[in-house]
Protein backbone atom coordinates (compact mmCIF):
# COMPACT_ATOMS: atom_id res chain seq x y z
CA UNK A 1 14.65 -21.86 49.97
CA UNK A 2 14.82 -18.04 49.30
CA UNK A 3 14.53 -16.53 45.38
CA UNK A 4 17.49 -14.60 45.13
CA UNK A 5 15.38 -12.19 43.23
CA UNK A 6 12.44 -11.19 45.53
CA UNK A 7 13.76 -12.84 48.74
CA UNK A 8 10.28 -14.74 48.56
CA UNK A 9 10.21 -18.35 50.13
CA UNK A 10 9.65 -20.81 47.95
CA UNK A 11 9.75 -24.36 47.91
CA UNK A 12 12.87 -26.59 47.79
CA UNK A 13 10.76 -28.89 44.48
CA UNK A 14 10.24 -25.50 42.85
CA UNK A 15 12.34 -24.82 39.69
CA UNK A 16 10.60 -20.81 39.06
CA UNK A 17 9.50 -18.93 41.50
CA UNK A 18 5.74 -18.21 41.83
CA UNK A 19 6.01 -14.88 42.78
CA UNK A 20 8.56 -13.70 40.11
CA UNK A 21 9.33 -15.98 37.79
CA UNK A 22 12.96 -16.33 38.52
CA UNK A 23 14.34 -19.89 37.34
CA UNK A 24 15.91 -21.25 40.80
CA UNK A 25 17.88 -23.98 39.33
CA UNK A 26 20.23 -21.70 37.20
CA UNK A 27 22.52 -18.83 37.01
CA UNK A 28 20.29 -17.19 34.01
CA UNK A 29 18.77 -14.50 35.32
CA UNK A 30 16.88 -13.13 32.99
CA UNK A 31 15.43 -16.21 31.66
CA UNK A 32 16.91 -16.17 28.51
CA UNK A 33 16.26 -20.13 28.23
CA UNK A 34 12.81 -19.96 29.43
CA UNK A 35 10.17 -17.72 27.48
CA UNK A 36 8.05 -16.02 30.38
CA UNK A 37 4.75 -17.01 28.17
CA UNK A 38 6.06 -20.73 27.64
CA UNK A 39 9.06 -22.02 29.90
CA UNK A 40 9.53 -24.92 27.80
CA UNK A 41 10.57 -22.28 25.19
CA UNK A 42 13.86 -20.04 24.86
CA UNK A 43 13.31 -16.42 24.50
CA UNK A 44 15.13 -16.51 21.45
CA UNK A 45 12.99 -18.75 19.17
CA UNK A 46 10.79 -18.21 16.79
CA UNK A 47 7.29 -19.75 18.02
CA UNK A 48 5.06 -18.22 16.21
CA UNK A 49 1.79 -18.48 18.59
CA UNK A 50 3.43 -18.04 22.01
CA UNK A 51 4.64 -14.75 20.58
CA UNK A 52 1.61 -13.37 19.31
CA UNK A 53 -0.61 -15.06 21.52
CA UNK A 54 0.88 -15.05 24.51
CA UNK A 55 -2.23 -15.39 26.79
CA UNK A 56 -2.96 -18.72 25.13
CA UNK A 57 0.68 -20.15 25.35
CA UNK A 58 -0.59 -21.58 29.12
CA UNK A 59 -4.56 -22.94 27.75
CA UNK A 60 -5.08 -24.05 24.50
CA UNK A 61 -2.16 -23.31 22.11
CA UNK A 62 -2.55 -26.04 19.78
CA UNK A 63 -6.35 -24.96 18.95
CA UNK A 64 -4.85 -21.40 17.20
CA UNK A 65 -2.11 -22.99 15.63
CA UNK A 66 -5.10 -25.49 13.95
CA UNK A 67 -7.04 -22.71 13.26
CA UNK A 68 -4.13 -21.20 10.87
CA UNK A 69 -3.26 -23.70 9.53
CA UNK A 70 -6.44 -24.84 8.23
CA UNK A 71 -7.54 -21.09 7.30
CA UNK A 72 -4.24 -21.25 5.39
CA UNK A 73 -4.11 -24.58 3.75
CA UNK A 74 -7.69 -23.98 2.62
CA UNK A 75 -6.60 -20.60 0.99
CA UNK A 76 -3.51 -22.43 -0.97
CA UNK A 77 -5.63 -25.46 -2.12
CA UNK A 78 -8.39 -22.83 -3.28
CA UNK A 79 -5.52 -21.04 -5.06
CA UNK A 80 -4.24 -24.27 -6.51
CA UNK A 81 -7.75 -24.81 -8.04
CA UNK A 82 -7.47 -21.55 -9.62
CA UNK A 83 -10.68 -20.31 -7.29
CA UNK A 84 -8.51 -17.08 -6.58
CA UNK A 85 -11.50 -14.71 -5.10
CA UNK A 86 -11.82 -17.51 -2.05
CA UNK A 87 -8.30 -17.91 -2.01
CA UNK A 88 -7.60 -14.27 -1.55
CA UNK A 89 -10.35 -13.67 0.60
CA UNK A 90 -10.00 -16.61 2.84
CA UNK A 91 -5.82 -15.34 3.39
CA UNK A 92 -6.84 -11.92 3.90
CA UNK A 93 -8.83 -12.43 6.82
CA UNK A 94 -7.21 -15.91 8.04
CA UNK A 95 -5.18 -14.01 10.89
CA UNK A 96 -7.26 -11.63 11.44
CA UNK A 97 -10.33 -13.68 12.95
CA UNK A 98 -8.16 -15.96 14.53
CA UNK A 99 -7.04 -13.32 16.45
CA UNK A 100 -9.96 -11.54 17.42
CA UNK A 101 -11.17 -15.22 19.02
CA UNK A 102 -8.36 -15.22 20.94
CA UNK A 103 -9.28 -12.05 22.34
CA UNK A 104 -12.78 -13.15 23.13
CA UNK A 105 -11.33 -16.78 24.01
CA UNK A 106 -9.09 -14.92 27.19
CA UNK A 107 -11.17 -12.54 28.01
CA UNK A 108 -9.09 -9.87 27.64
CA UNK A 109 -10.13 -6.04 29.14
CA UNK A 110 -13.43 -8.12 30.08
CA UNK A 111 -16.10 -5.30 30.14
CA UNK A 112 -14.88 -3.64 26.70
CA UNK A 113 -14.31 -6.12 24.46
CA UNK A 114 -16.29 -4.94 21.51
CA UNK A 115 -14.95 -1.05 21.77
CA UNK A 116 -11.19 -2.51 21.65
CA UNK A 117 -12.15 -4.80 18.85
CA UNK A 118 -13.48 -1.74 16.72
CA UNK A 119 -11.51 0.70 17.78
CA UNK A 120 -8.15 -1.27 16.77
CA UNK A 121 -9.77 -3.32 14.44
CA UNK A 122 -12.45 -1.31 12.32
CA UNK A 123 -11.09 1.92 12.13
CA UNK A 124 -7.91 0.92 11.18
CA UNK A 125 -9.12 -1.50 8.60
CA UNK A 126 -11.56 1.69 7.36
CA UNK A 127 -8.14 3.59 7.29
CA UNK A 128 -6.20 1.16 5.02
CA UNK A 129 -9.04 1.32 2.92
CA UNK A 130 -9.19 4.79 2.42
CA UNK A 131 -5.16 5.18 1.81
CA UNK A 132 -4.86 2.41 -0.06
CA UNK A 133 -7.28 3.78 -3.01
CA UNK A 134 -5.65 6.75 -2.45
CA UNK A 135 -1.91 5.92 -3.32
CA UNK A 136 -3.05 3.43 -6.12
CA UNK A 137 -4.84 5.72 -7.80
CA UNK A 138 -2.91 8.88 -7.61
CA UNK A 139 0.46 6.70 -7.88
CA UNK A 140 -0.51 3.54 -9.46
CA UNK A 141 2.27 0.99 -9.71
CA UNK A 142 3.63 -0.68 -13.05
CA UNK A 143 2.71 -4.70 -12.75
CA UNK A 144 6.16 -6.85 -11.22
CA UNK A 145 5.07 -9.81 -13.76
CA UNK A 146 8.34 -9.44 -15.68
CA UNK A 147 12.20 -9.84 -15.67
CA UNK A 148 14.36 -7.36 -15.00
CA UNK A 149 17.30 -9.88 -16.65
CA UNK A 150 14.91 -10.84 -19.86
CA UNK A 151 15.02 -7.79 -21.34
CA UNK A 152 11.73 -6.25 -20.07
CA UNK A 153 10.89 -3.31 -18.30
CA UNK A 154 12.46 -3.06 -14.99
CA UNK A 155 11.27 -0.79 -11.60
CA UNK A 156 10.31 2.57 -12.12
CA UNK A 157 12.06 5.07 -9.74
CA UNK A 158 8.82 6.99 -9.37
CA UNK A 159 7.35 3.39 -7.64
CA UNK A 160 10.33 2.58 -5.73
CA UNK A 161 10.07 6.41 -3.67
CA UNK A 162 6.31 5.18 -3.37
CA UNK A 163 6.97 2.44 -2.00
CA UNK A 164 10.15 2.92 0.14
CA UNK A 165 8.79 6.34 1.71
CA UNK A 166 5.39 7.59 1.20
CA UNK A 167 3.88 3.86 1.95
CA UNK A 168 5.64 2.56 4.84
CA UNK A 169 5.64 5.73 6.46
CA UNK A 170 2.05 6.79 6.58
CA UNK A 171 0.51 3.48 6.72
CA UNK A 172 2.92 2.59 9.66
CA UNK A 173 1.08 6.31 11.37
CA UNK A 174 -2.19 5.34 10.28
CA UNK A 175 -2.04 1.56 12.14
CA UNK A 176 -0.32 3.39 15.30
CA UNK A 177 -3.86 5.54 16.13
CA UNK A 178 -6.58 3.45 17.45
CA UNK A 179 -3.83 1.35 19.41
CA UNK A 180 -1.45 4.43 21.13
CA UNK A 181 -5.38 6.24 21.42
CA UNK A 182 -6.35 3.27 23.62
CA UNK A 183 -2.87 2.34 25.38
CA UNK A 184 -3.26 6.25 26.22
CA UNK A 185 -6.27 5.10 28.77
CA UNK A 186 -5.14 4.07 32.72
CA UNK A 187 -7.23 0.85 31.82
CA UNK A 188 -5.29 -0.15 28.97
CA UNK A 189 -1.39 1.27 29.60
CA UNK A 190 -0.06 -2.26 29.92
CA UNK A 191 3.02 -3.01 27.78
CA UNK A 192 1.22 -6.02 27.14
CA UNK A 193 -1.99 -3.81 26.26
CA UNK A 194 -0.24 -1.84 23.88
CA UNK A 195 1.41 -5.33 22.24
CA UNK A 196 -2.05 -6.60 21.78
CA UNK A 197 -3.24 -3.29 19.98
CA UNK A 198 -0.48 -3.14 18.22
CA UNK A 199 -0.75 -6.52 16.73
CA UNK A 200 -4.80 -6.56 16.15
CA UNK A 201 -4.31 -2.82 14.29
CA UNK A 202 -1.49 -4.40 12.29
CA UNK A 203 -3.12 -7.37 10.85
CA UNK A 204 -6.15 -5.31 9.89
CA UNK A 205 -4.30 -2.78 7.76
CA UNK A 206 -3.27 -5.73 6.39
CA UNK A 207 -6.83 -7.02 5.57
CA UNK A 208 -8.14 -4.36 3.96
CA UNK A 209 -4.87 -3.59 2.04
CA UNK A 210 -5.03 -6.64 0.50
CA UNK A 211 -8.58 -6.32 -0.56
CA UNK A 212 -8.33 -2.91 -2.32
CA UNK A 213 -4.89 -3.77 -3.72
CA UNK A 214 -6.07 -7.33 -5.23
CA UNK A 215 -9.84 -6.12 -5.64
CA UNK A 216 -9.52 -7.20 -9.56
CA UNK A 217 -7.94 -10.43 -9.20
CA UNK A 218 -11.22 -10.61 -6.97
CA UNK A 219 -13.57 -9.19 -9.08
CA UNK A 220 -12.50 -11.17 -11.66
CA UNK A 221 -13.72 -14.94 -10.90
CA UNK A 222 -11.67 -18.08 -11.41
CA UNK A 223 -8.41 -18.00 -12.66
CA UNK A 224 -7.75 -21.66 -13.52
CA UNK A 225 -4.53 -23.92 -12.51
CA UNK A 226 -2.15 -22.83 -15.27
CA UNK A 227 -0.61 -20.38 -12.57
CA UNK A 228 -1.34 -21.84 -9.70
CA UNK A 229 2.41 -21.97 -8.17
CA UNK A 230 2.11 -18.17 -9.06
CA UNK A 231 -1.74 -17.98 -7.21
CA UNK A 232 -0.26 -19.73 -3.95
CA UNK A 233 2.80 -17.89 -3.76
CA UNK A 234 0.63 -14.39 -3.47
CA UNK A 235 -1.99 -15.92 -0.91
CA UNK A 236 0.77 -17.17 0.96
CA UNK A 237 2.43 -13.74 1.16
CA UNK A 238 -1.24 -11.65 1.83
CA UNK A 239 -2.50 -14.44 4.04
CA UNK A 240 0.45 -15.42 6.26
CA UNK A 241 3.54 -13.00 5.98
CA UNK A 242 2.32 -9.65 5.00
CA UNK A 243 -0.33 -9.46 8.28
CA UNK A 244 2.40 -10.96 10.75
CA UNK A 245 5.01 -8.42 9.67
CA UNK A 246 2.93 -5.76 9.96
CA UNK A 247 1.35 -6.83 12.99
CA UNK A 248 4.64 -7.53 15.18
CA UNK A 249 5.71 -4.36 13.39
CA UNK A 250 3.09 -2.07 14.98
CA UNK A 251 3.03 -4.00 18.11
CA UNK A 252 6.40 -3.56 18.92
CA UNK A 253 6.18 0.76 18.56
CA UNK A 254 2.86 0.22 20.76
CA UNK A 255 4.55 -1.61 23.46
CA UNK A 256 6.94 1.40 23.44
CA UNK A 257 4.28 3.77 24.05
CA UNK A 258 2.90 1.60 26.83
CA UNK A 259 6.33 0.96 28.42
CA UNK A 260 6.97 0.07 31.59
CA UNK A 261 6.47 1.32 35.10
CA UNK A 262 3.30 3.67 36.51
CA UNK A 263 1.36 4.27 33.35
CA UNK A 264 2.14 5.03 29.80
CA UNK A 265 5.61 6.03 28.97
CA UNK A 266 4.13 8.09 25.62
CA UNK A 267 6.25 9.67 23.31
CA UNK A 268 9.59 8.12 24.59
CA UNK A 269 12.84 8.20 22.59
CA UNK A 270 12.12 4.21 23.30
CA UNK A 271 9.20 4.75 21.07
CA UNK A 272 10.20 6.82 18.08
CA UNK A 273 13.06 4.40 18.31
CA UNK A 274 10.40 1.34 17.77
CA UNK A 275 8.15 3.24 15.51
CA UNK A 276 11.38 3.62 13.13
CA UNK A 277 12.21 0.27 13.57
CA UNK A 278 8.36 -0.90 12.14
CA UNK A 279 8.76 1.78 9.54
CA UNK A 280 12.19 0.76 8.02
CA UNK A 281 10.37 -3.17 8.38
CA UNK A 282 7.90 -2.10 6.29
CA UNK A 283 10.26 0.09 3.49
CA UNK A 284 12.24 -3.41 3.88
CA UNK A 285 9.67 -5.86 2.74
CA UNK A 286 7.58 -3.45 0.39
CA UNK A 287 10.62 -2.70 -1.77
CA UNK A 288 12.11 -5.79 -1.57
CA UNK A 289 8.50 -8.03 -3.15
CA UNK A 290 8.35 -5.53 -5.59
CA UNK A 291 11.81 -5.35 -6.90
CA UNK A 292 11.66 -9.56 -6.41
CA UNK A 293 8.87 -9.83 -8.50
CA UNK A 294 11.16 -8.31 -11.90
CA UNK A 295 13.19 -11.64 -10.80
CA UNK A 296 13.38 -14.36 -13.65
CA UNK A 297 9.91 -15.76 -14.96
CA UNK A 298 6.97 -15.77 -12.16
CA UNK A 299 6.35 -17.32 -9.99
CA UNK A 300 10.12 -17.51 -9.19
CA UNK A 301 10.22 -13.72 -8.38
CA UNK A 302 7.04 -14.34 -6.32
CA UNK A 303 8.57 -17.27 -4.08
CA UNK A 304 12.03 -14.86 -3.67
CA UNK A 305 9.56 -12.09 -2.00
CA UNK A 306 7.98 -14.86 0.40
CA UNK A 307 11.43 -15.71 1.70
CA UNK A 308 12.34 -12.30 1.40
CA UNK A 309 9.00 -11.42 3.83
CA UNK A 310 9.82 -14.33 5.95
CA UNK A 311 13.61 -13.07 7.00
CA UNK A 312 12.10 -9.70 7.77
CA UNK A 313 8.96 -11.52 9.59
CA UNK A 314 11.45 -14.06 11.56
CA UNK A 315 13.87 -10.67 13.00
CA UNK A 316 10.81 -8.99 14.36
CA UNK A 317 9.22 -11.86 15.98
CA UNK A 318 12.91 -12.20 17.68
CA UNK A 319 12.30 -8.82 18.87
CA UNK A 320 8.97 -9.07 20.07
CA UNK A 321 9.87 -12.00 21.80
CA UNK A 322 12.28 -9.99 24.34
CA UNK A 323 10.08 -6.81 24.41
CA UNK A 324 7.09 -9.38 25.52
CA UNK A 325 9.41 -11.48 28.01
CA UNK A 326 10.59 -8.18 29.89
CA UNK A 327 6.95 -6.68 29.91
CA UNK A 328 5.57 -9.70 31.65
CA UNK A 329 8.57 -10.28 34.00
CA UNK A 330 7.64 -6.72 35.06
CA UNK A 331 3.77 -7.94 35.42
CA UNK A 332 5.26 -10.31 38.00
CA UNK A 333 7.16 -7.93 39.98
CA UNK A 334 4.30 -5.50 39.91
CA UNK A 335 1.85 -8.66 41.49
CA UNK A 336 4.45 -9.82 43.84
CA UNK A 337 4.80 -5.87 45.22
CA UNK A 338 1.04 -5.48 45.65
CA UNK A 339 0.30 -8.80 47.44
CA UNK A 340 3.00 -8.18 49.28
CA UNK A 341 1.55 -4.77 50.79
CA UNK A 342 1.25 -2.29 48.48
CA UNK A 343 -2.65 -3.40 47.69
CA UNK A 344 -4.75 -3.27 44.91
CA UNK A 345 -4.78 0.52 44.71
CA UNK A 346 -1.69 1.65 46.38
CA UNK A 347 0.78 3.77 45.05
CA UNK A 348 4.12 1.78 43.73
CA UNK A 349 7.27 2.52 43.34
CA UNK A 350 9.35 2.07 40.12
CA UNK A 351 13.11 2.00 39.76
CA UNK A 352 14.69 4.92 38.57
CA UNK A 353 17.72 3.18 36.54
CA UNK A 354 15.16 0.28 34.78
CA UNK A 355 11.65 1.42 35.38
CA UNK A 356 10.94 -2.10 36.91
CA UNK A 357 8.30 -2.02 40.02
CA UNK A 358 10.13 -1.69 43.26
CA UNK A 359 8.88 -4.52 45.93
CA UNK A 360 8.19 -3.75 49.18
CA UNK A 361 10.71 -2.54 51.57
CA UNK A 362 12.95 -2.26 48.56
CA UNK A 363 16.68 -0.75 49.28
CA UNK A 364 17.55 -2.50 45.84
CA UNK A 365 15.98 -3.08 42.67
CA UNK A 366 14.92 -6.55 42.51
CA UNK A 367 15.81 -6.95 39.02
CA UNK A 368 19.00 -4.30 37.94
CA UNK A 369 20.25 -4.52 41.32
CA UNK A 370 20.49 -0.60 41.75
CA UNK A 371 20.65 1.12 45.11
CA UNK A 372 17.96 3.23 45.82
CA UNK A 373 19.82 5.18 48.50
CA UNK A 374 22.58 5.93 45.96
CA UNK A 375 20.22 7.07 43.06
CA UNK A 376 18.79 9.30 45.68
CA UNK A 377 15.45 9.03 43.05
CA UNK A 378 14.05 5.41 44.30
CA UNK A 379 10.88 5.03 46.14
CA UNK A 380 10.71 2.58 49.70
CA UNK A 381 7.03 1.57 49.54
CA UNK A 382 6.16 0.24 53.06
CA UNK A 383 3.17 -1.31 54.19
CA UNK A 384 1.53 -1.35 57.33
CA UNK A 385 -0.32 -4.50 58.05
CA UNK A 386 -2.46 -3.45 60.82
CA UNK A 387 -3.88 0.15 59.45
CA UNK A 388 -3.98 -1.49 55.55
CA UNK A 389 -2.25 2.25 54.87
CA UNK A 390 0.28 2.38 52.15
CA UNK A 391 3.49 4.93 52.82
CA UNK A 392 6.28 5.73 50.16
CA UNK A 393 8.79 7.27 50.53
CA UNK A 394 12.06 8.83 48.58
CA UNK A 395 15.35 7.17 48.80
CA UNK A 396 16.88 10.26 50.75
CA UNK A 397 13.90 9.61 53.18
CA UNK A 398 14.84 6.21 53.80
């Protein structure tokens, strides 16, 4: 049996094909059923680990989702016992070293491990520091304990513009510079690359944020269980939404910048078009806790913002999801080209109309179906299997 998508032969028991990934058994494509990091899953779902942890999906998935769930249910029961310091310190940096095991657990960019993990890691978290007691200090914010509907003080104008422009905006550019610095490098321009950065510089902002913005509650020791539905529904949000929103958020403008095809695509329209997106997530969820937490008697306006968070959290991860299924469908095409001639170090082509990589041989893309004769842009990459030599050519060559 032939794939109908890289004319590779594959056998008749074989429902994907190993060389591409295209399901054989169905009329879909693009795999919209089956999640390129976990088949059994459809693109459109909202799996948590696969999505963040895509490397993982295929090894030990079940260990990470342990590991947050125990990280998180010990920062709620600390919470419920009123030990709020543990609590918040336990949710700030649940996700965060869960992910940075993952990235030693894979092995990923094998020789430079520990400059990734600072440089996406560090100096963004020294960065969210350093903003953070900046804005609260120059602009500090009026406390959200209240009700705007039992006659107390309701938002401030002056903290909404704080929070729905100067926030989001430069904390979204300050999380996007150790990631788009390292995507920038030919060893790291992977769309999956930049995801990763993305992701590991947005959960860190989100560490340090949360220690500077909740260093009193901190400071200030136990808390005891009189508010404890209040305590659990702010550990929840600073331990489990906030990071994962900001996180997808940021990775999804990084993949951008990484793109697809030969290298880093950069400054894109693609990108500014992502980075908006992660900025308007961000003006989205910071204005809508805050003006959630004037809601009724606490913790009720606390619980609204967690929902709130986890609407805005569940739309990216749908996002991510496709960005994350293309980029590694294009991972496959780029394999299947260079085992099939092109080589380790030869030049490939990419198509013109959808930037995927060209096989060899290619009159058509493999995956847009575009003639390369008619664009008159594509590239025929042709091997020659005696001399090892790589030629390309243009599609008015051809």
């Amino acid at each position: 049996m032939e794939c109908q998508r890289c004319r590779a032969a594959t056998s008749e028991a074989s429902r994907f094909c190993h060389i591409c990934g295209n399901d054989l058994r169905s009329a879909d494509g693009e795999r919209r059923q089956s999640f390129a990091a976990r088949p059994d899953e459809a693109v459109a779902s909202f799996a948590l680990v696969s999505t963040i942890m895509p490397r993982s999906s295929g090894q030990r998935p079940q260990t990470y989702k342990l590991a947050l769930i125990i990280s998180l249910s010990a920062a709620l029961l600390a919470a419920i016992f009123g030990a709020l310091p543990i609590a918040l310190l336990i949710a700030a940096f649940a996700i965060p070293i869960v992910y940075i095991v993952y990235i030693y657990d894979v092995n990923l960019w094998e020789d430079e491990p520990v400059t990734v993990t600072v440089a996406a890691f560090v100096v963004t978290g020294v960065l969210a520091v350093l903003f953070t007691l900046l804005w609260t200090r120059v602009f500090p914010l009026q406390p959200t304990l209240g009700s705007m509907f039992g006659g107390t003080t309701g938002p401030q104008v002056r903290d909404l513009l704080v929070l729905l422009v100067l926030v989001p905006v430069v904390s979204e550019i300050l999380k996007q510079l150790g990631p788009l610095f390292l995507a920038s490098r030919p060893k790291f321009d992977d769309l999956m690359d930049g995801l990763t950065f993305g992701v590991i510089s947005g959960v860190a902002f989100s560490a340090f944020e949360t220690i500077v913005l909740h260093g009193d509650l901190i400071t200030a020791g136990p808390q005891g269980t009189t508010n404890s539905g209040l305590w659990m529904a702010i550990v929840f949000t600073e331990g489990f939404v906030k990071p994962l929103i900001y996180g997808t958020a940021t990775g999804l403008a990084c993949a951008e910048f990484s793109g697809l095809g030969k290298g880093y695509d950069g400054f894109t329209p693609r990108y500014f078009a992502a980075l908006g997106l992660a900025v308007v997530a961000n003006m989205l969820y910071q204005a809508g806790v805050f003006l959630l937490g004037f809601v009724g008697t606490q913790p009720l306006g606390q619980i609204l913002g967690v929902i709130w968070g986890l609407m805005i959290l569940g739309l990216l991860i749908l996002r991510l999801r496709n960005v994350l299924h293309l980029g590694l469908l294009e991972s496959a095409l780029e394999r299947a080209a260079r085992d099939g001639g092109v080589g380790a170090h030869g030049e490939l082509g990419f198509c013109p109309q959808c930037e995927m990589p060209l096989l060899v041989d290619a009159g058509f893309c493999a995956v847009c179906g575009t003639s390369l004769r008619a664009k008159g842009q594509g590239v025929h990459v042709h091997a020659e299997a005696a001399s090892g030599s790589v030629e390309t050519t243009t599609g008015d060559q051809a």
